[in-house]
Protein backbone atom coordinates (compact mmCIF):
# COMPACT_ATOMS: atom_id res chain seq x y z
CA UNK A 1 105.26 82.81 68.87
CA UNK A 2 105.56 85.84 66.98
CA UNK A 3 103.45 84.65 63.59
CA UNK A 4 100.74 83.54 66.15
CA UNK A 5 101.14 86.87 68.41
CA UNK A 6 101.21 88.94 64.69
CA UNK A 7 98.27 87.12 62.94
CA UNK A 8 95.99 87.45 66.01
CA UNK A 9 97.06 91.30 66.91
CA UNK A 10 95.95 91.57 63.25
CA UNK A 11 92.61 90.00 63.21
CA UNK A 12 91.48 91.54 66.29
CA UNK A 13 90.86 94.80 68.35
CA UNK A 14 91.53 93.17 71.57
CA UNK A 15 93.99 93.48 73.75
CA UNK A 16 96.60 90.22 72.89
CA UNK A 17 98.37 88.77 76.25
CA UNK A 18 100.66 85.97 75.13
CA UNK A 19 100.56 83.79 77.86
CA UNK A 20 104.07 81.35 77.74
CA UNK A 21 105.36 77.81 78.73
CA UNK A 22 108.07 77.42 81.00
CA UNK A 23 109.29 74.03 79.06
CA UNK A 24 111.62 76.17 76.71
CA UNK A 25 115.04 76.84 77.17
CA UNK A 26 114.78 80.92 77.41
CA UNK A 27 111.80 82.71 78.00
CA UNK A 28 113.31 85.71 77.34
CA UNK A 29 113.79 84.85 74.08
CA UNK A 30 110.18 83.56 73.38
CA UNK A 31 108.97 86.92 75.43
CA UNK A 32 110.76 89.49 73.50
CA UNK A 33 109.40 87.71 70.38
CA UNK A 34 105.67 88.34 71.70
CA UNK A 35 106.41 92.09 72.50
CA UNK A 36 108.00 92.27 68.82
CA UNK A 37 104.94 91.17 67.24
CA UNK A 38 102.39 93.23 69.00
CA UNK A 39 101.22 91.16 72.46
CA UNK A 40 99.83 93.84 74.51
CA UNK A 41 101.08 91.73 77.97
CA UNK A 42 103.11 88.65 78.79
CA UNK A 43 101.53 85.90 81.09
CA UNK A 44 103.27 83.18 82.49
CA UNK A 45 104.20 80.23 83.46
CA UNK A 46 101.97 77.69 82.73
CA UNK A 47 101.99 74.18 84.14
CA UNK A 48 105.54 71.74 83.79
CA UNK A 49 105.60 68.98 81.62
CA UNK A 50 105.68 65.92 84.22
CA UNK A 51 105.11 61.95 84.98
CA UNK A 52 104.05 60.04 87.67
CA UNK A 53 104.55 56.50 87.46
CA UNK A 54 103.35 52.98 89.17
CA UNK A 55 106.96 51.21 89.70
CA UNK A 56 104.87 48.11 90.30
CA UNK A 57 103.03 48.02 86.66
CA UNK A 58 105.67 50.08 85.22
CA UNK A 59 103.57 52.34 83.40
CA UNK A 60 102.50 55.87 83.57
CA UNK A 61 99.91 56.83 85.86
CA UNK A 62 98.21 59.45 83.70
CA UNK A 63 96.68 57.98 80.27
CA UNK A 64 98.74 60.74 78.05
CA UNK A 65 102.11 59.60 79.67
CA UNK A 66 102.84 63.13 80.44
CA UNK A 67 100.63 66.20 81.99
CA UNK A 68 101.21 69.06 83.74
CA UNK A 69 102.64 69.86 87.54
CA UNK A 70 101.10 72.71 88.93
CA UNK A 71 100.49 74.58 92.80
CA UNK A 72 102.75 76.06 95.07
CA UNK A 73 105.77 73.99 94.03
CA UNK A 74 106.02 76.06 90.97
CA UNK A 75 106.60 79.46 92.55
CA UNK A 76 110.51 79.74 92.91
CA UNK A 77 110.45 79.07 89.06
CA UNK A 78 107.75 81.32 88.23
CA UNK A 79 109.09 84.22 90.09
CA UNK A 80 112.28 83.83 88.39
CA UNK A 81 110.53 83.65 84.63
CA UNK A 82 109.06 86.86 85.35
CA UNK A 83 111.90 88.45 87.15
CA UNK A 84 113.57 87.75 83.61
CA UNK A 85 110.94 88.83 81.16
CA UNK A 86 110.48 91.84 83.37
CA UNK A 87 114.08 92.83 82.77
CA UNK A 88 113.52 91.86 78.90
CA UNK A 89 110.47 93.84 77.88
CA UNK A 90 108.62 96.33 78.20
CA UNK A 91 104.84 95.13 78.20
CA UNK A 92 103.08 94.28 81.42
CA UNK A 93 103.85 90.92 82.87
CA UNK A 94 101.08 88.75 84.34
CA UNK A 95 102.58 86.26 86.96
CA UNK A 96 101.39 83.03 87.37
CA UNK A 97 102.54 79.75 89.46
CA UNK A 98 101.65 78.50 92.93
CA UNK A 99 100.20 81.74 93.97
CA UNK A 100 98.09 80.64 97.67
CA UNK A 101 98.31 84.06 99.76
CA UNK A 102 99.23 87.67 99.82
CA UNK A 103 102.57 87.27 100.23
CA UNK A 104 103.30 85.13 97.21
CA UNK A 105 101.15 87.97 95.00
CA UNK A 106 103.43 90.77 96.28
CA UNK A 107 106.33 88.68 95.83
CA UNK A 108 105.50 88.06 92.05
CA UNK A 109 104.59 92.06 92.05
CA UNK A 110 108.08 92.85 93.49
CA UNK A 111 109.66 90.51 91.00
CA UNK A 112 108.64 92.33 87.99
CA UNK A 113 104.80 91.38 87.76
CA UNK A 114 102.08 94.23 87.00
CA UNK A 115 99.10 91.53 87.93
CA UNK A 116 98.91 88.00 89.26
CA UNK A 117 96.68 85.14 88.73
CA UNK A 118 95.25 82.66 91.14
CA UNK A 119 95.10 78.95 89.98
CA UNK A 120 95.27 75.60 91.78
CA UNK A 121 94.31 77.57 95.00
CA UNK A 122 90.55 77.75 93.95
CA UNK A 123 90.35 74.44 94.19
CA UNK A 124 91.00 74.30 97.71
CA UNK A 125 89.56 77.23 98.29
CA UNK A 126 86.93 79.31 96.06
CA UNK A 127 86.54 82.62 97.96
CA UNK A 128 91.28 82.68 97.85
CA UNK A 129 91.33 85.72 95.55
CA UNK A 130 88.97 87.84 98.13
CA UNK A 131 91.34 86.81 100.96
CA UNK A 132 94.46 87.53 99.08
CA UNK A 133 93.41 91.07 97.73
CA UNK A 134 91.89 91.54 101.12
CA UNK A 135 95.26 90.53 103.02
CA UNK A 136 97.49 92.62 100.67
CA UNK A 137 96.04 95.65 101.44
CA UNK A 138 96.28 95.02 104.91
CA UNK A 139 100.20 94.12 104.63
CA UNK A 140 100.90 97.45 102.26
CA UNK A 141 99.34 99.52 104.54
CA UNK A 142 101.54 97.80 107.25
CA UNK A 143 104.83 98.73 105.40
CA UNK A 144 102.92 101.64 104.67
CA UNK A 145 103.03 101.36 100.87
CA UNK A 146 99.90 103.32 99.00
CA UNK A 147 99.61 100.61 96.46
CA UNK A 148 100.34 97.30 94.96
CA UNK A 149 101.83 98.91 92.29
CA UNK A 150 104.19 100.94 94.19
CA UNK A 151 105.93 97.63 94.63
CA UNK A 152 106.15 96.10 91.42
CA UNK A 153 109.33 95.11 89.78
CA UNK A 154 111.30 96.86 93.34
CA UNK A 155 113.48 93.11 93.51
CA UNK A 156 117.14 94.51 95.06
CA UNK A 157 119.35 91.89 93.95
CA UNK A 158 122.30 90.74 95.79
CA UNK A 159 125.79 92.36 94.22
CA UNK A 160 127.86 89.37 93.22
C-alpha cells in the first residue's frame, strides 16, 4: 500500500484517497501505511471475499469461485474498520458498507467517518442518497445538532 499510495501521490496533483479491503488482518496497519505515504483520505471497506455454493452439483455458484458480499450485512464490520482507522490516523475517513438510510450515515459519521458512500442501495433504489441527505438533516435538527459534522467521530465507548 504505501509504494502504490507514494508512486501515485507522486505522479499526480490530485487528491489520493486510498480506498482499503477488509480481507486483511489489521486495517490499521494497512491505514497508517496510506497516511505515511501521502493518501490525502482513507475509504473503506470494500466488499468480503465470499462463496455460494450448489450442495447438489457441488460446485461454486459464481464462475470465479469466489466474489464479493456486499449490502447492509456489512455494516457492523464497516463501522468498526473505521472506528479503528479513525483512532489510527489522522486523514479523513470515508465510510463505506451497507449504508441504506440516515441513520446508518450518522452512525458511520459518529464512528469516526468525515463522509459516507452509498452502494448496493442504488440498486434498489436510485434517488437513496437524496432521501438520506434529506432525512439527516431532518434527524440533526431533531437532536438539534447544526451539522453532520458536529457528530463525527463523537462514539462514547463503554468503560470496561
Amino acid at each position: 500500500m504505501f509504494r502504490v499510495v507514494r508512486d501515485v501521490k507522486a505522479a499526480s496533483t490530485k487528491p489520493v484517497w486510498a480506498k482499503l479491503t477488509p480481507n486483511v488482518t489489521d486495517v490499521r496497519e494497512i491505514a497508517r501505511a496510506a497516511e505515511e505515504a501521502g493518501a490525502d483520505a482513507i475509504s473503506l471497506i470494500n466488499t468480503i471475499s465470499a462463496m455460494a455454493i450448489d450442495w447438489r452439483s457441488r460446485s461454486p455458484l459464481l464462475q470465479n469461485n469466489v466474489g464479493g458480499y456486499s449490502g447492509p450485512v456489512l455494516k457492523p464490520i464497516a463501522l468498526r474498520m473505521i472506528h479503528e482507522v479513525r483512532r489510527a490516523c489522522r486523514i479523513p475517513v470515508v465510510g463505506i458498507g451497507g449504508i441504506t438510510n440516515a441513520t446508518d450515515a450518522l452512525e458511520f459519521l459518529v464512528a469516526g467517518a468525515s463522509a459516507v458512500q452509498v452502494g448496493t442501495a442504488n440498486f434498489v433504489d436510485p434517488t437513496v442518497s437524496v432521501r438520506i441527505v434529506d432525512e439527516m438533516n431532518r434527524l440533526l435538527d431533531e437532536q438539534g445538532i447544526a451539522a453532520a459534522r458536529d457528530v463525527v467521530g463523537t462514539l462514547r465507548l463503554h468503560e470496561n
